[in-house]
C-alpha atoms as a PDB file:
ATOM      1  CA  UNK A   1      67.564 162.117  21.197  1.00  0.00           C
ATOM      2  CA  UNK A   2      64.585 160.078  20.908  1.00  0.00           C
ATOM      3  CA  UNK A   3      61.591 161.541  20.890  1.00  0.00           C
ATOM      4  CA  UNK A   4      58.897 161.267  22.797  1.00  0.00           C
ATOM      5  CA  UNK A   5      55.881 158.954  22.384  1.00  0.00           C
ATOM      6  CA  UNK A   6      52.732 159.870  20.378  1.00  0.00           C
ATOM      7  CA  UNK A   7      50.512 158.659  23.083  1.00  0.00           C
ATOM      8  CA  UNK A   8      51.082 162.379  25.095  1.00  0.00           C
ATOM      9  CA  UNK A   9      48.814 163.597  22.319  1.00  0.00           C
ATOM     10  CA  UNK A  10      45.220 163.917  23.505  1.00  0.00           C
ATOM     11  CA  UNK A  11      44.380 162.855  20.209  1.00  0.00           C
ATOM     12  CA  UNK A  12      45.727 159.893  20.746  1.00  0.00           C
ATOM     13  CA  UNK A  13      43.777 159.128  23.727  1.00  0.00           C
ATOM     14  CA  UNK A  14      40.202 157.611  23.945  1.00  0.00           C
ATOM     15  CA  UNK A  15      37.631 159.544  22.888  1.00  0.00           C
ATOM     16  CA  UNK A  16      35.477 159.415  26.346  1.00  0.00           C
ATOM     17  CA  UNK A  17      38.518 160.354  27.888  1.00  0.00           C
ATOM     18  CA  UNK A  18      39.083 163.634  25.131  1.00  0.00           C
ATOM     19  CA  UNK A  19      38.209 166.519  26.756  1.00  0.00           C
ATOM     20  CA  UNK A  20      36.574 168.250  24.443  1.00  0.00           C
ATOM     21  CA  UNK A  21      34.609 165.246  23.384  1.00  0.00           C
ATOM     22  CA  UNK A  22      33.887 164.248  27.372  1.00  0.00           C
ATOM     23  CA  UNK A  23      31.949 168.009  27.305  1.00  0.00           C
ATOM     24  CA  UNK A  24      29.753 167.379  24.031  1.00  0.00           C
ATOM     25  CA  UNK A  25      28.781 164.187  25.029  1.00  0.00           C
ATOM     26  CA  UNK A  26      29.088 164.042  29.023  1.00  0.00           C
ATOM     27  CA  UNK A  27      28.187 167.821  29.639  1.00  0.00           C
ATOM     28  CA  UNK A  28      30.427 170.522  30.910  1.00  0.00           C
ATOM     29  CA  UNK A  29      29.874 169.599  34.907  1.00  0.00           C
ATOM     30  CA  UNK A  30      32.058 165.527  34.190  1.00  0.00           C
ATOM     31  CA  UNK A  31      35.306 167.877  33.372  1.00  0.00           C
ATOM     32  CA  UNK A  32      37.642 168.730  35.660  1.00  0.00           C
ATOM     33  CA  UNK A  33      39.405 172.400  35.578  1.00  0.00           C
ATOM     34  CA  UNK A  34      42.641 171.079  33.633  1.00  0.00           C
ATOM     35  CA  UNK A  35      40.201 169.651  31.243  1.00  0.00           C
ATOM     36  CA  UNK A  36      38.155 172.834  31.198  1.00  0.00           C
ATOM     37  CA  UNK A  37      41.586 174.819  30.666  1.00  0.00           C
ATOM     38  CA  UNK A  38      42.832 172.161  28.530  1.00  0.00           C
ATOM     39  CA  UNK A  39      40.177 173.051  26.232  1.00  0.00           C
ATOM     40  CA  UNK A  40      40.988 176.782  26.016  1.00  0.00           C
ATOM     41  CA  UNK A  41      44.848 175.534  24.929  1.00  0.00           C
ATOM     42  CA  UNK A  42      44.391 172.842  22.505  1.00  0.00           C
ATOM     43  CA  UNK A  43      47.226 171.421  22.905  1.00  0.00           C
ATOM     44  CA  UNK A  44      50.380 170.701  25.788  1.00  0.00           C
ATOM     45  CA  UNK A  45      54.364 169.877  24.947  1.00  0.00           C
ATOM     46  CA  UNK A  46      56.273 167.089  23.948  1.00  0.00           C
ATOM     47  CA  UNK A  47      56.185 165.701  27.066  1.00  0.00           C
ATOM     48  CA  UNK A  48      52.893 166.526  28.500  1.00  0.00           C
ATOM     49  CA  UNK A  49      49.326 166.395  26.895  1.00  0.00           C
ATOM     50  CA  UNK A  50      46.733 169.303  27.551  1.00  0.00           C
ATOM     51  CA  UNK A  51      45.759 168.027  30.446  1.00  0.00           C
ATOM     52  CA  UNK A  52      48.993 166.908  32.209  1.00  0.00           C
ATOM     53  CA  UNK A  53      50.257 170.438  31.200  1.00  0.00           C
ATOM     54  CA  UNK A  54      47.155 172.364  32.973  1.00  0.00           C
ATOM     55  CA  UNK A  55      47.279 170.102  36.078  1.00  0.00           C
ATOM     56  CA  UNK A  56      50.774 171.457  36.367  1.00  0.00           C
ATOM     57  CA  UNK A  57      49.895 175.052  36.347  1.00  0.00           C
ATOM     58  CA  UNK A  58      46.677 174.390  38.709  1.00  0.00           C
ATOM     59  CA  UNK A  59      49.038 173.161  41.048  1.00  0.00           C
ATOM     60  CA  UNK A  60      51.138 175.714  41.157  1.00  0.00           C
ATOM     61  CA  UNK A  61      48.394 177.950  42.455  1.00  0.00           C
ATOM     62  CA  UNK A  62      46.987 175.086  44.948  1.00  0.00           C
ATOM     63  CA  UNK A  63      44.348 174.309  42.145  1.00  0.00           C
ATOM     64  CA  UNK A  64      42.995 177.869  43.317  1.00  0.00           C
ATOM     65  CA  UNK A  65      40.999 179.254  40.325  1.00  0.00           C
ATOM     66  CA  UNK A  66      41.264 182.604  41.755  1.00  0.00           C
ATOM     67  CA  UNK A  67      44.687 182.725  42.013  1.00  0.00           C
ATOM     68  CA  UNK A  68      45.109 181.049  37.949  1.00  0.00           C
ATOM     69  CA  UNK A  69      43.512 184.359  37.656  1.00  0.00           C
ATOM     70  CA  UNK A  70      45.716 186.622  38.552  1.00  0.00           C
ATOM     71  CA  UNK A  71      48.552 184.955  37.143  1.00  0.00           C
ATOM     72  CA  UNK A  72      50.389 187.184  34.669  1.00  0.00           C
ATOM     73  CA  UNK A  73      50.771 186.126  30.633  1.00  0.00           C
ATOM     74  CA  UNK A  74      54.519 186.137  31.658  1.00  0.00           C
ATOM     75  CA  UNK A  75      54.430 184.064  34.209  1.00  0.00           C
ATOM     76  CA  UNK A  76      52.024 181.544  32.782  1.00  0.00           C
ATOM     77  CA  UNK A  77      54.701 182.106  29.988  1.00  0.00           C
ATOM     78  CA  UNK A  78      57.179 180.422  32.225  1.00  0.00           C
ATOM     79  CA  UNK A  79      55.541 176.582  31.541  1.00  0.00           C
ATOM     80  CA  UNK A  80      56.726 174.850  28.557  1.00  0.00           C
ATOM     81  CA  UNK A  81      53.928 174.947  26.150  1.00  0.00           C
ATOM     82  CA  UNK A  82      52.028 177.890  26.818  1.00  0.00           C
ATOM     83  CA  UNK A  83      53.002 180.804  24.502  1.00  0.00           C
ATOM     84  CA  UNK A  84      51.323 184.062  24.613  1.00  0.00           C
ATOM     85  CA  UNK A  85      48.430 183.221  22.477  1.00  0.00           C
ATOM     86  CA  UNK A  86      47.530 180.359  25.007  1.00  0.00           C
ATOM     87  CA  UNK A  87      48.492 182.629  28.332  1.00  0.00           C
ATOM     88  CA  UNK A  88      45.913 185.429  26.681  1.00  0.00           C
ATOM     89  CA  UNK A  89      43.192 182.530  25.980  1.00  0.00           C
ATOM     90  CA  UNK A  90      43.730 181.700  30.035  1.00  0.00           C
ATOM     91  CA  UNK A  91      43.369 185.380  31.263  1.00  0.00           C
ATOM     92  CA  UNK A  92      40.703 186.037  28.832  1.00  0.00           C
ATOM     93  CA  UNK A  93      38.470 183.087  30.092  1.00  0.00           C
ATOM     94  CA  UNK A  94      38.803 183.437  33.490  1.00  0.00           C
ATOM     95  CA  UNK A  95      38.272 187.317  33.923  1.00  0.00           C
ATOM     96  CA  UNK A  96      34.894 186.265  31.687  1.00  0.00           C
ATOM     97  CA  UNK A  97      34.184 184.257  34.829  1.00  0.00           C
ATOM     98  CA  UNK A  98      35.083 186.895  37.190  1.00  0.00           C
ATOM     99  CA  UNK A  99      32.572 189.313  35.012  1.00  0.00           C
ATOM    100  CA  UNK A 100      29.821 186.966  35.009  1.00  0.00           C
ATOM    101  CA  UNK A 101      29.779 186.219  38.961  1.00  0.00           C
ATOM    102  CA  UNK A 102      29.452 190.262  39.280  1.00  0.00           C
ATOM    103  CA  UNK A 103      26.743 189.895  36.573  1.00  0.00           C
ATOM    104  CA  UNK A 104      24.898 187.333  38.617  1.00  0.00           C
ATOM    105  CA  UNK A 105      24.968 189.550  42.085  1.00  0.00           C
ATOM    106  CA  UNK A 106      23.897 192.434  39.813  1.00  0.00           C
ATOM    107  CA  UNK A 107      20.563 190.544  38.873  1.00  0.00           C
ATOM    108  CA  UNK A 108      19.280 190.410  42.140  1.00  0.00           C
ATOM    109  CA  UNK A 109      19.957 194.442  42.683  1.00  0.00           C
ATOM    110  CA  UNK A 110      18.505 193.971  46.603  1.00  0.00           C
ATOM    111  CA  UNK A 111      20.627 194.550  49.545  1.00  0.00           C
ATOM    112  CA  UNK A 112      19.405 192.512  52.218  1.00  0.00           C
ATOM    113  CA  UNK A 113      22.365 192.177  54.487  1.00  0.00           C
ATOM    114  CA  UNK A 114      26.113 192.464  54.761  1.00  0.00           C
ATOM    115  CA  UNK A 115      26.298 188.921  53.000  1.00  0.00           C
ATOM    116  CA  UNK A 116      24.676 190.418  49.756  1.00  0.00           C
ATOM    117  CA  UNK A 117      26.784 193.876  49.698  1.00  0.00           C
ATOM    118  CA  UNK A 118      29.855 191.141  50.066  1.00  0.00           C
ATOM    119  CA  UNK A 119      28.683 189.451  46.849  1.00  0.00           C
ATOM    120  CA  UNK A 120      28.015 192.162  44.794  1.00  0.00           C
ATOM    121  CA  UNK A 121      31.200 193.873  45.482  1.00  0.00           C
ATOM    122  CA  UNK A 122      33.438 190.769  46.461  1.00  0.00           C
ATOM    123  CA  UNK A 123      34.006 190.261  42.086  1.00  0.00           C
ATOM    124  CA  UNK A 124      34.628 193.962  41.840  1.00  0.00           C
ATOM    125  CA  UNK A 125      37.115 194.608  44.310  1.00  0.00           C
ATOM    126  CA  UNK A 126      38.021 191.696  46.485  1.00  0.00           C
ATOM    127  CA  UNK A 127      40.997 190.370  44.668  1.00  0.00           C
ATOM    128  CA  UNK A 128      42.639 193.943  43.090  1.00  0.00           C
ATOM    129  CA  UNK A 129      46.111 194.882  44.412  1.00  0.00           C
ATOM    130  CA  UNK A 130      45.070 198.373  44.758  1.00  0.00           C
ATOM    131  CA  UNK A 131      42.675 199.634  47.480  1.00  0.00           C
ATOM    132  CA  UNK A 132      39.263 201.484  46.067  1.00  0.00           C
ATOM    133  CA  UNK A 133      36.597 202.936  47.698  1.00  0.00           C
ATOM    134  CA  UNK A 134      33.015 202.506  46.183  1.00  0.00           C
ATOM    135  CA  UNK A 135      29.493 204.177  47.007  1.00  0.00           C
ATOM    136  CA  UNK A 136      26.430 201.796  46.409  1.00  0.00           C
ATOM    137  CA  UNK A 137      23.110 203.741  45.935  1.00  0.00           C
ATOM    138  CA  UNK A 138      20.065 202.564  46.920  1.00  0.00           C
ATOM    139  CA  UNK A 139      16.136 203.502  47.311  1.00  0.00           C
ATOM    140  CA  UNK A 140      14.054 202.779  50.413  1.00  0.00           C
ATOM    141  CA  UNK A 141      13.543 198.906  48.848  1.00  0.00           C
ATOM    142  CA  UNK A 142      17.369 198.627  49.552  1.00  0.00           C
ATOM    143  CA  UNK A 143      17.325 198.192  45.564  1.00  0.00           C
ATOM    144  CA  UNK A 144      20.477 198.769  44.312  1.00  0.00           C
ATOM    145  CA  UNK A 145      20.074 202.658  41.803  1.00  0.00           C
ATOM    146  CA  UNK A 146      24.088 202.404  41.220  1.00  0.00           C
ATOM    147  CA  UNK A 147      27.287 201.685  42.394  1.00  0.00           C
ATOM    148  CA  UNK A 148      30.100 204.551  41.630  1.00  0.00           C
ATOM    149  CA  UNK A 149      34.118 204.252  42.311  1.00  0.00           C
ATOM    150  CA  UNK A 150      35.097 207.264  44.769  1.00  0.00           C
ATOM    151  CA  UNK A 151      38.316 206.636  45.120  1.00  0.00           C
ATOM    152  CA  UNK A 152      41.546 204.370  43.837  1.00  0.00           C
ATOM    153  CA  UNK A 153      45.225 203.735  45.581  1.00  0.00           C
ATOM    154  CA  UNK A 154      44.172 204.069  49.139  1.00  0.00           C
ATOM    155  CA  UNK A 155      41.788 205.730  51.476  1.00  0.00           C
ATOM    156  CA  UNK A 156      42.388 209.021  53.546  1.00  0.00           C
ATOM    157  CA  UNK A 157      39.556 211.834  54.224  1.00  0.00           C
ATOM    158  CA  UNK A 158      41.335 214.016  51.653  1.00  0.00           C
ATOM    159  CA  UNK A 159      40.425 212.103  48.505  1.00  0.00           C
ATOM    160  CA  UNK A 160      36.446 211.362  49.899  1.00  0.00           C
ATOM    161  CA  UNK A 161      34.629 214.019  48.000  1.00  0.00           C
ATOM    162  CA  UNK A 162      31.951 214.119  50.591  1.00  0.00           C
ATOM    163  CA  UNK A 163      29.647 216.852  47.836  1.00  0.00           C
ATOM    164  CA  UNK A 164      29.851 214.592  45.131  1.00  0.00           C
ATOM    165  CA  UNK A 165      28.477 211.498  46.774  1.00  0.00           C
ATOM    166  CA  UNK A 166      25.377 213.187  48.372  1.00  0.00           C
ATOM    167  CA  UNK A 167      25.078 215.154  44.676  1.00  0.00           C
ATOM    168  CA  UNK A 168      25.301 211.920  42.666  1.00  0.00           C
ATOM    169  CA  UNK A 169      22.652 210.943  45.626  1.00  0.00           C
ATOM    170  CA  UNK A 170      19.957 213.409  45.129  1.00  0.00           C
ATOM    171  CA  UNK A 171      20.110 213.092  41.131  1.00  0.00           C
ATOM    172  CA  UNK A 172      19.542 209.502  41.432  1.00  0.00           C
ATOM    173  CA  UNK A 173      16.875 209.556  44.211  1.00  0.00           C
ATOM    174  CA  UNK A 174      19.050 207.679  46.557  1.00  0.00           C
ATOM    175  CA  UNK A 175      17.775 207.699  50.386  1.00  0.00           C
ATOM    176  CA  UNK A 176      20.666 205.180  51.605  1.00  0.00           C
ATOM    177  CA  UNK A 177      24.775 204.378  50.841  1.00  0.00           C
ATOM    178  CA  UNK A 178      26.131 201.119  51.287  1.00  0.00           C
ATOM    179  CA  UNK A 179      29.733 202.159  51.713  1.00  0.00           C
ATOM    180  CA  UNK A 180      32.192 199.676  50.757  1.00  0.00           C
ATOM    181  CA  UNK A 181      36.631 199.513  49.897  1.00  0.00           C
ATOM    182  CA  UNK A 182      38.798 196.740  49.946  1.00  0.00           C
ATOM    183  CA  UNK A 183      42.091 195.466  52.114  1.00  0.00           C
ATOM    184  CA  UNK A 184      44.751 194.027  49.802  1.00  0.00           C
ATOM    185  CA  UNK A 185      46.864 193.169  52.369  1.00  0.00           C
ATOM    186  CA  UNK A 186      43.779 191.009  53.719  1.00  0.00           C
ATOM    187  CA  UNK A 187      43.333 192.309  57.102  1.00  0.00           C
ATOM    188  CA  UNK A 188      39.817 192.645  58.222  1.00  0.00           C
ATOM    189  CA  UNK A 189      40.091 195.486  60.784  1.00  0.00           C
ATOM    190  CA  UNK A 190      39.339 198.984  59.988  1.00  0.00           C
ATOM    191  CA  UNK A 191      41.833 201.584  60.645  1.00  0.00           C
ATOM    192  CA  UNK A 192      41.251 204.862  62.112  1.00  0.00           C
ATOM    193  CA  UNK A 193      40.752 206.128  58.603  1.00  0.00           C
ATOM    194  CA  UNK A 194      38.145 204.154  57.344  1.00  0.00           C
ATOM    195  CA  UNK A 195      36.159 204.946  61.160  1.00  0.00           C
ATOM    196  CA  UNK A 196      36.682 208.928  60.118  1.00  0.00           C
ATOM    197  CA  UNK A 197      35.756 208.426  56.664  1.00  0.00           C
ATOM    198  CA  UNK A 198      32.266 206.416  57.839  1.00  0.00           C
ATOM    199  CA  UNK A 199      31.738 209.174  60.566  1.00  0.00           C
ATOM    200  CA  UNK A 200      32.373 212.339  57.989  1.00  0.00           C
ATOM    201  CA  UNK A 201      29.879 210.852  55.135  1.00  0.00           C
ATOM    202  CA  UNK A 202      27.221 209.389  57.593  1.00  0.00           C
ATOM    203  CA  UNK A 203      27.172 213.445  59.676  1.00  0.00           C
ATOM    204  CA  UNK A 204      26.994 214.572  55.430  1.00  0.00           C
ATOM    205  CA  UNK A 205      23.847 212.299  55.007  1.00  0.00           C
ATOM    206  CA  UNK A 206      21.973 212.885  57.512  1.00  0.00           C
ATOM    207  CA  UNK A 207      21.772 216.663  56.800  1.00  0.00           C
ATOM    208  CA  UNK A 208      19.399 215.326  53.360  1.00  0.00           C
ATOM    209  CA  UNK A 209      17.635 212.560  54.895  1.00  0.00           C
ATOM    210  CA  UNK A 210      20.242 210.142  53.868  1.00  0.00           C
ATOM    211  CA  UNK A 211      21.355 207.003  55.628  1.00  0.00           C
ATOM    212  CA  UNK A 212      24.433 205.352  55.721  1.00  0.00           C
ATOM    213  CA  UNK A 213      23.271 201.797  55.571  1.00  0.00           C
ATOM    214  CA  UNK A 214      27.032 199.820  56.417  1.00  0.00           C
ATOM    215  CA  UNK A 215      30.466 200.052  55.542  1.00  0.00           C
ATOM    216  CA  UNK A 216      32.056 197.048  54.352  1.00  0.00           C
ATOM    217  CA  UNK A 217      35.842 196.128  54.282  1.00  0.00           C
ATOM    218  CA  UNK A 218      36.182 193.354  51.690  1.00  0.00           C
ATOM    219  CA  UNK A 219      39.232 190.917  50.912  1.00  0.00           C
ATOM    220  CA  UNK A 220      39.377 187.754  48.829  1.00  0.00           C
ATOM    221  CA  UNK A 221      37.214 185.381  51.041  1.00  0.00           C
ATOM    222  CA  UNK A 222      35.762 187.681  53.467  1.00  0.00           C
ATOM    223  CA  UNK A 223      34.310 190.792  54.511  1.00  0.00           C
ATOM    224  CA  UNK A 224      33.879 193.289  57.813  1.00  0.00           C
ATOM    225  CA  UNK A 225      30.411 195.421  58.419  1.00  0.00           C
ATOM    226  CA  UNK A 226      30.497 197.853  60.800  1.00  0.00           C
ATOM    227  CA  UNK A 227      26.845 197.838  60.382  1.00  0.00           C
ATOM    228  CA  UNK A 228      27.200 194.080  61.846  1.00  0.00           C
ATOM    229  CA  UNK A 229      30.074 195.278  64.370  1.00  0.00           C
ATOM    230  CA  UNK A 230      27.622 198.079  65.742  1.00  0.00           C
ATOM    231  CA  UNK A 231      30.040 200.796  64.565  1.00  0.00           C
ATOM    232  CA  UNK A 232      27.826 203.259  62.285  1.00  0.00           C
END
């Protein structure tokens, strides 16, 4: 069989076009995301460069970083040219992105509406395949004391330790909850769970001068308040 011409080698290409070199010299924004995951692989198949090889997998999502990132090193196994080591350096740079966006919500530590609960929780818990409940803390600034995980695998009122929110409360000086779990399935409408679970920890509260500022369903893309809805 014949093989396959040198020019699929990125090497081979010119050096403006060289992703690597295109970043040193043009800046990080003039790459595309096949260069950018080009990059973290070094190197395609026989047939494909780099590039080629990473538009192929971006595709195969809908060029939806998100989704890249929650492909599994098995299945981004499944292309020809991307071995373990190169499926690990995919997963490992894009959960590093994943961290930093919760990083960058964490900075600003304010709640100021629905939109910024959704953005500090949305890189959290937005795209797991699990459900989880979490409590966010905050003082009468709306600044953000902590954020705890109640609960993981779904939500009913048995596993809502009601005492061990408003404990964890009062030892961080906490005089409002920002309640907040997500939908896997990507529905945005609460059940009559999550309404009893809001009703049971907001009648807890109040008892210590505690509010229950909103409860917030979160998904992928979007988000439900009942604070917004009128339903606390």
């Amino acid at each position: 069989m014949q093989e396959k011409p040198a020019s699929f080698s990125i090497k081979n290409w010119s050096q403006d076009d060289q992703p690597r070199e295109k970043l040193l010299y043009k800046g990080k924004a003039a790459l595309s995301d096949a260069e950018l995951v080009a990059i973290l692989i070094g190197s395609g198949n026989r047939q494909e460069s780099a590039v080629d090889l990473c538009k192929r997998i971006l595709a195969s999502t809908d060029n939806n970083l998100s989704a890249l990132g929650k492909l599994t090193i098995k299945q981004l196994m499944e292309f020809k040219g991307i071995g373990e080591a190169k499926a690990i350096s995919i997963i490992a740079a894009l959960e590093l992105g994943r961290r930093r966006r919760g990083e960058e919500a964490l900075e600003k530590r304010k709640i100021t509406s629905s939109a910024s609960v959704f953005e500090l929780m949305q890189p959290i818990i937005g795209e797991l395949e699990h459900e989880e409940f979490w409590i966010i803390y905050v003082n009468n600034s709306n600044k953000v004391l902590q954020k705890n995980q109640l609960s993981k695998g779904g939500i009913t009122g048995t596993l809502v330790d009601v005492r061990l929110v408003l404990k964890n409360a009062l030892e961080v000086g906490a005089t409002g909850l920002v309640l907040a779990h997500n939908h896997p399935s990507g529905t945005l409408k609460p059940s009559e769970a999550d309404k009893q679970i809001t009703q049971k920890l907001k009648s807890a509260a109040q008892s210590l001068d505690i509010k229950v500022l909103d409860h917030l369903i979160i998904t992928e893309k979007a988000y439900f308040s009942f604070a917004d809805e009128s339903l606390l």
